[in-house]
C-alpha atoms as a PDB file:
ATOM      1  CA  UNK A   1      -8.366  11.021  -2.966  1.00  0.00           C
ATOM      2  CA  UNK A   2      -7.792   9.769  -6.535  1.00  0.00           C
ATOM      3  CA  UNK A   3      -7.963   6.623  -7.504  1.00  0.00           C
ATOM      4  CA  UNK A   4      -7.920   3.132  -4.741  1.00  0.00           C
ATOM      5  CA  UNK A   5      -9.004  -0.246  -4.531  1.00  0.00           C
ATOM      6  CA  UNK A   6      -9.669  -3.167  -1.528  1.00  0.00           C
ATOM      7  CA  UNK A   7     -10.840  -6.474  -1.897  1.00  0.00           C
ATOM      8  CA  UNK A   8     -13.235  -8.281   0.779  1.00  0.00           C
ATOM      9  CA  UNK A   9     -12.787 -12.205   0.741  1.00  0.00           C
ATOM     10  CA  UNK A  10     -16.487 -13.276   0.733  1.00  0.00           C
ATOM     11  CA  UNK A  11     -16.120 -17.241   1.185  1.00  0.00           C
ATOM     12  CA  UNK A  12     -13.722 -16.126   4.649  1.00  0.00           C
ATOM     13  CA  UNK A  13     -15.552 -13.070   5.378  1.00  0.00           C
ATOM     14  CA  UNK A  14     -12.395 -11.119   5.425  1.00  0.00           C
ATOM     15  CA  UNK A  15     -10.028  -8.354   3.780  1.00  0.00           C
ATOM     16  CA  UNK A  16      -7.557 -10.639   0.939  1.00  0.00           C
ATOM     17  CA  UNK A  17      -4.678  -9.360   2.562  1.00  0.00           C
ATOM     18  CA  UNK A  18      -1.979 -10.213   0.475  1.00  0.00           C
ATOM     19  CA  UNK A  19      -3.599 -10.365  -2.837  1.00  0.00           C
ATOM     20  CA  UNK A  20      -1.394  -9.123  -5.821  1.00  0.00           C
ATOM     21  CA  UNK A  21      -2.816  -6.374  -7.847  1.00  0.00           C
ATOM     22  CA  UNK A  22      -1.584  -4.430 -10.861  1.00  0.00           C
ATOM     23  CA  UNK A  23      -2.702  -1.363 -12.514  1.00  0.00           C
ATOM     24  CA  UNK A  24      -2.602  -0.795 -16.070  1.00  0.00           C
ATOM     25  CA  UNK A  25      -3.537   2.487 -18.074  1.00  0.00           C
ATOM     26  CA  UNK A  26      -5.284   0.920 -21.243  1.00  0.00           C
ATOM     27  CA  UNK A  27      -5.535   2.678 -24.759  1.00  0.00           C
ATOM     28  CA  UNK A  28      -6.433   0.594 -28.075  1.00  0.00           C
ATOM     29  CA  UNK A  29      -6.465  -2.700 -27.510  1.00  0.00           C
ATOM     30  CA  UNK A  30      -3.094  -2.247 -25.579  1.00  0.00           C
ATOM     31  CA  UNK A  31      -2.562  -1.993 -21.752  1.00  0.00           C
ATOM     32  CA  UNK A  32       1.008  -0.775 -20.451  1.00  0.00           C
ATOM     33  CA  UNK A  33       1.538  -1.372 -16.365  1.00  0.00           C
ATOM     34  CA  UNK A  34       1.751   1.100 -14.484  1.00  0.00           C
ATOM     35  CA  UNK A  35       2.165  -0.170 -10.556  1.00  0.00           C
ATOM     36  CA  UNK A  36       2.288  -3.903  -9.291  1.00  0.00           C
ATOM     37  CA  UNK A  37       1.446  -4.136  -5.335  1.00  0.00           C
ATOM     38  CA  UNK A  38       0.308  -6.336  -3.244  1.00  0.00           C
ATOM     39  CA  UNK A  39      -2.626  -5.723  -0.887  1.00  0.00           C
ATOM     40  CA  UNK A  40      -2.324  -4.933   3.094  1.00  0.00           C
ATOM     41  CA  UNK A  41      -4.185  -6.316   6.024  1.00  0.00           C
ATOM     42  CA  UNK A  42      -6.980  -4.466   5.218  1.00  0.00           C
ATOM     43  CA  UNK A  43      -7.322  -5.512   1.930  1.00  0.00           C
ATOM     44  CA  UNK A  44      -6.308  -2.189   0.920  1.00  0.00           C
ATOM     45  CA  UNK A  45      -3.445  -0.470  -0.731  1.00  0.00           C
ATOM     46  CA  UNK A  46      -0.862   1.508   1.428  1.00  0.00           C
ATOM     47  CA  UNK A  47      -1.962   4.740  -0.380  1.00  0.00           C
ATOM     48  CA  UNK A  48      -4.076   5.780  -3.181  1.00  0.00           C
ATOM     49  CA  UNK A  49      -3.102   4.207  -6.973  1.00  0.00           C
ATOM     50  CA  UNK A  50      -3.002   7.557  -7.897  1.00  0.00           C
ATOM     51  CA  UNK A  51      -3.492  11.029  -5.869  1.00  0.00           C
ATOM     52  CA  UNK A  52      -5.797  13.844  -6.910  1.00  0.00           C
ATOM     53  CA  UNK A  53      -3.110  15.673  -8.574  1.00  0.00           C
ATOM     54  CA  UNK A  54      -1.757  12.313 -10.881  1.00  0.00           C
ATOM     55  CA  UNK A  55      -5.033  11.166 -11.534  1.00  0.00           C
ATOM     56  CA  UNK A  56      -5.989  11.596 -15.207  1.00  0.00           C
ATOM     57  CA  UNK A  57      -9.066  10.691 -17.370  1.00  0.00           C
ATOM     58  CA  UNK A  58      -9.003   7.965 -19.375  1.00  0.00           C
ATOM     59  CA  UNK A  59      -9.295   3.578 -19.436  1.00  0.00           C
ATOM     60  CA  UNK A  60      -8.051   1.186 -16.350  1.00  0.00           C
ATOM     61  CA  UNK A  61      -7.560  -1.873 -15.719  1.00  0.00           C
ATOM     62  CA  UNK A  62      -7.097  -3.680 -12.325  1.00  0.00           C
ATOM     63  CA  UNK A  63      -6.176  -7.361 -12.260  1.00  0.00           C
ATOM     64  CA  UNK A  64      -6.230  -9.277  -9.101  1.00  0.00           C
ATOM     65  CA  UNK A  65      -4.572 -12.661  -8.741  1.00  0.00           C
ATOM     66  CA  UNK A  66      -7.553 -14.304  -7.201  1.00  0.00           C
ATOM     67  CA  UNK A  67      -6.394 -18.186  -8.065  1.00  0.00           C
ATOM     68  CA  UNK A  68      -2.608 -17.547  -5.864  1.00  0.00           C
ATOM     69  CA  UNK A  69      -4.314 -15.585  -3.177  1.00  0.00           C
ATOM     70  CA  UNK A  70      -6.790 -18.793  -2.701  1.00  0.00           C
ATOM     71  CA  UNK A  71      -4.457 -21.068  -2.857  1.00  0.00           C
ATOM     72  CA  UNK A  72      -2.269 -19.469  -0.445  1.00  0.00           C
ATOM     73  CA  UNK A  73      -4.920 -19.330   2.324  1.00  0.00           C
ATOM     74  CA  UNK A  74      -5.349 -23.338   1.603  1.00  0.00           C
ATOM     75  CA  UNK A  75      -8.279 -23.489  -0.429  1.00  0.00           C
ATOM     76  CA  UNK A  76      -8.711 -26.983  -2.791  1.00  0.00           C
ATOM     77  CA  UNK A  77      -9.093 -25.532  -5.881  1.00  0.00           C
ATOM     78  CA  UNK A  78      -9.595 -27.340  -9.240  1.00  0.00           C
ATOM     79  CA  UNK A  79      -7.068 -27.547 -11.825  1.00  0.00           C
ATOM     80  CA  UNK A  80      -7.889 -25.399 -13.789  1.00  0.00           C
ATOM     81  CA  UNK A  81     -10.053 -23.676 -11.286  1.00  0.00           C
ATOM     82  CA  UNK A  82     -12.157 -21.199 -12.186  1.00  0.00           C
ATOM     83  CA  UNK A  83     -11.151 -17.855 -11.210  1.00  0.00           C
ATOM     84  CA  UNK A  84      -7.780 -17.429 -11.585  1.00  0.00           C
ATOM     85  CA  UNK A  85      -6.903 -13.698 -12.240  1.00  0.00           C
ATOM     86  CA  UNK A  86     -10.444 -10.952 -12.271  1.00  0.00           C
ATOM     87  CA  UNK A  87      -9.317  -8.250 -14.480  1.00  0.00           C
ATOM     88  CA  UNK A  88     -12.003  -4.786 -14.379  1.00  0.00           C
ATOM     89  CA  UNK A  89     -12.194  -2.327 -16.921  1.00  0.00           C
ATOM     90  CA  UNK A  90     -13.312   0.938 -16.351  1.00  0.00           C
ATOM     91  CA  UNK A  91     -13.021   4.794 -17.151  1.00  0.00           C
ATOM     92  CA  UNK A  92     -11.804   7.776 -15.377  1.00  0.00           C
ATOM     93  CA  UNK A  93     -14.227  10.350 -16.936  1.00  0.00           C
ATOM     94  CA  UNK A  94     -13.922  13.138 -14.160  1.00  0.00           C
ATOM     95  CA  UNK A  95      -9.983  13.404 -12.687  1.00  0.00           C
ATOM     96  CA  UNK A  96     -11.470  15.791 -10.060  1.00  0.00           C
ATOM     97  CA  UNK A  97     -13.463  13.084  -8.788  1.00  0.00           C
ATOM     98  CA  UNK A  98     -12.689   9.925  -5.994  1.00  0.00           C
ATOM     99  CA  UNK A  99     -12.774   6.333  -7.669  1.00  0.00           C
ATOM    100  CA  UNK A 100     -12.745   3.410  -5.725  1.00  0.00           C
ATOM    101  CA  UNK A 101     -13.336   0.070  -7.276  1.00  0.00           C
ATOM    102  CA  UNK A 102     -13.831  -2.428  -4.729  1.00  0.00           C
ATOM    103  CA  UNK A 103     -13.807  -6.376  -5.646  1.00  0.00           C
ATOM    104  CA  UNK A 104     -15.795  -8.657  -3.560  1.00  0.00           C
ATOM    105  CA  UNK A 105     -14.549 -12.320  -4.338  1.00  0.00           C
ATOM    106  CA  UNK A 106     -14.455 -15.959  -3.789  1.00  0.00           C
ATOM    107  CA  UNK A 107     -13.804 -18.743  -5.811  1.00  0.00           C
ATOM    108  CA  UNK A 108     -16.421 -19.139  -7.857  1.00  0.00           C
ATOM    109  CA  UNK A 109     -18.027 -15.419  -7.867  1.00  0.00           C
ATOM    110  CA  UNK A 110     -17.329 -11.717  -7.847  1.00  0.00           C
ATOM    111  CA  UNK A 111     -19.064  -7.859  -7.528  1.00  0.00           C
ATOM    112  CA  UNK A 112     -17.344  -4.418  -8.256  1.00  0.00           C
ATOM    113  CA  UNK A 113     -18.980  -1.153  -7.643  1.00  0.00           C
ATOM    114  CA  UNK A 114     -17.992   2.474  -7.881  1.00  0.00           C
ATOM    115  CA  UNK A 115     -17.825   2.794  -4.130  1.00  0.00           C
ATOM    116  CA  UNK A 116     -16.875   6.104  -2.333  1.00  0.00           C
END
């Protein structure tokens, strides 16, 4: 399956449906976007960031616009508050192998995993 993502809002126990995520390939120091998208009901992207046959080893990052997607579902949030974008590194070591790098998130906290 490649490469996906899905974020679970954990202060509305819900998918962030409409979140904005991009995708960057990084390489020293420097990180060039690849995809922006935003996130479907499910908290999920429509299909994979990248399909067994694109994905490639190598460094990641996925930033999530955590601060917009709050504010959009009405939450008071202090100025500056203090979440406002969660960016995760991480490494494609085995491009044979499924990566899925969920984000569980709130306001004030958040958890990644390599899920499955």
């Amino acid at each position: 399956m490649g490469l996906s993502t899905h974020v679970l809002d954990t202060m509305h126990g819900c998918p962030a449906a409409g979140m904005a995520v991009a995708l960057y390939a990084t390489e020293g120091g420097q990180a060039r976007l690849l995809q922006s998208l935003v996130l479907n009901h499910d908290g999920r992207t429509d299909a994979p960031l990248f399909d067994n046959a694109s994905l490639r080893t190598g460094t990641y990052r996925l930033t999530f616009d955590v601060g917009a997607y709050f504010r959009a579902r009405g939450v008071a949030l202090p100025e500056p508050n203090f979440l406002d974008r969660v960016s995760l590194d991480f490494g494609i070591a085995h491009a044979d192998q499924h990566y899925h790098v969920p984000l569980l998130v709130s306001p004030w906290s958040y958890s990644t995993y390599r899920g499955s």
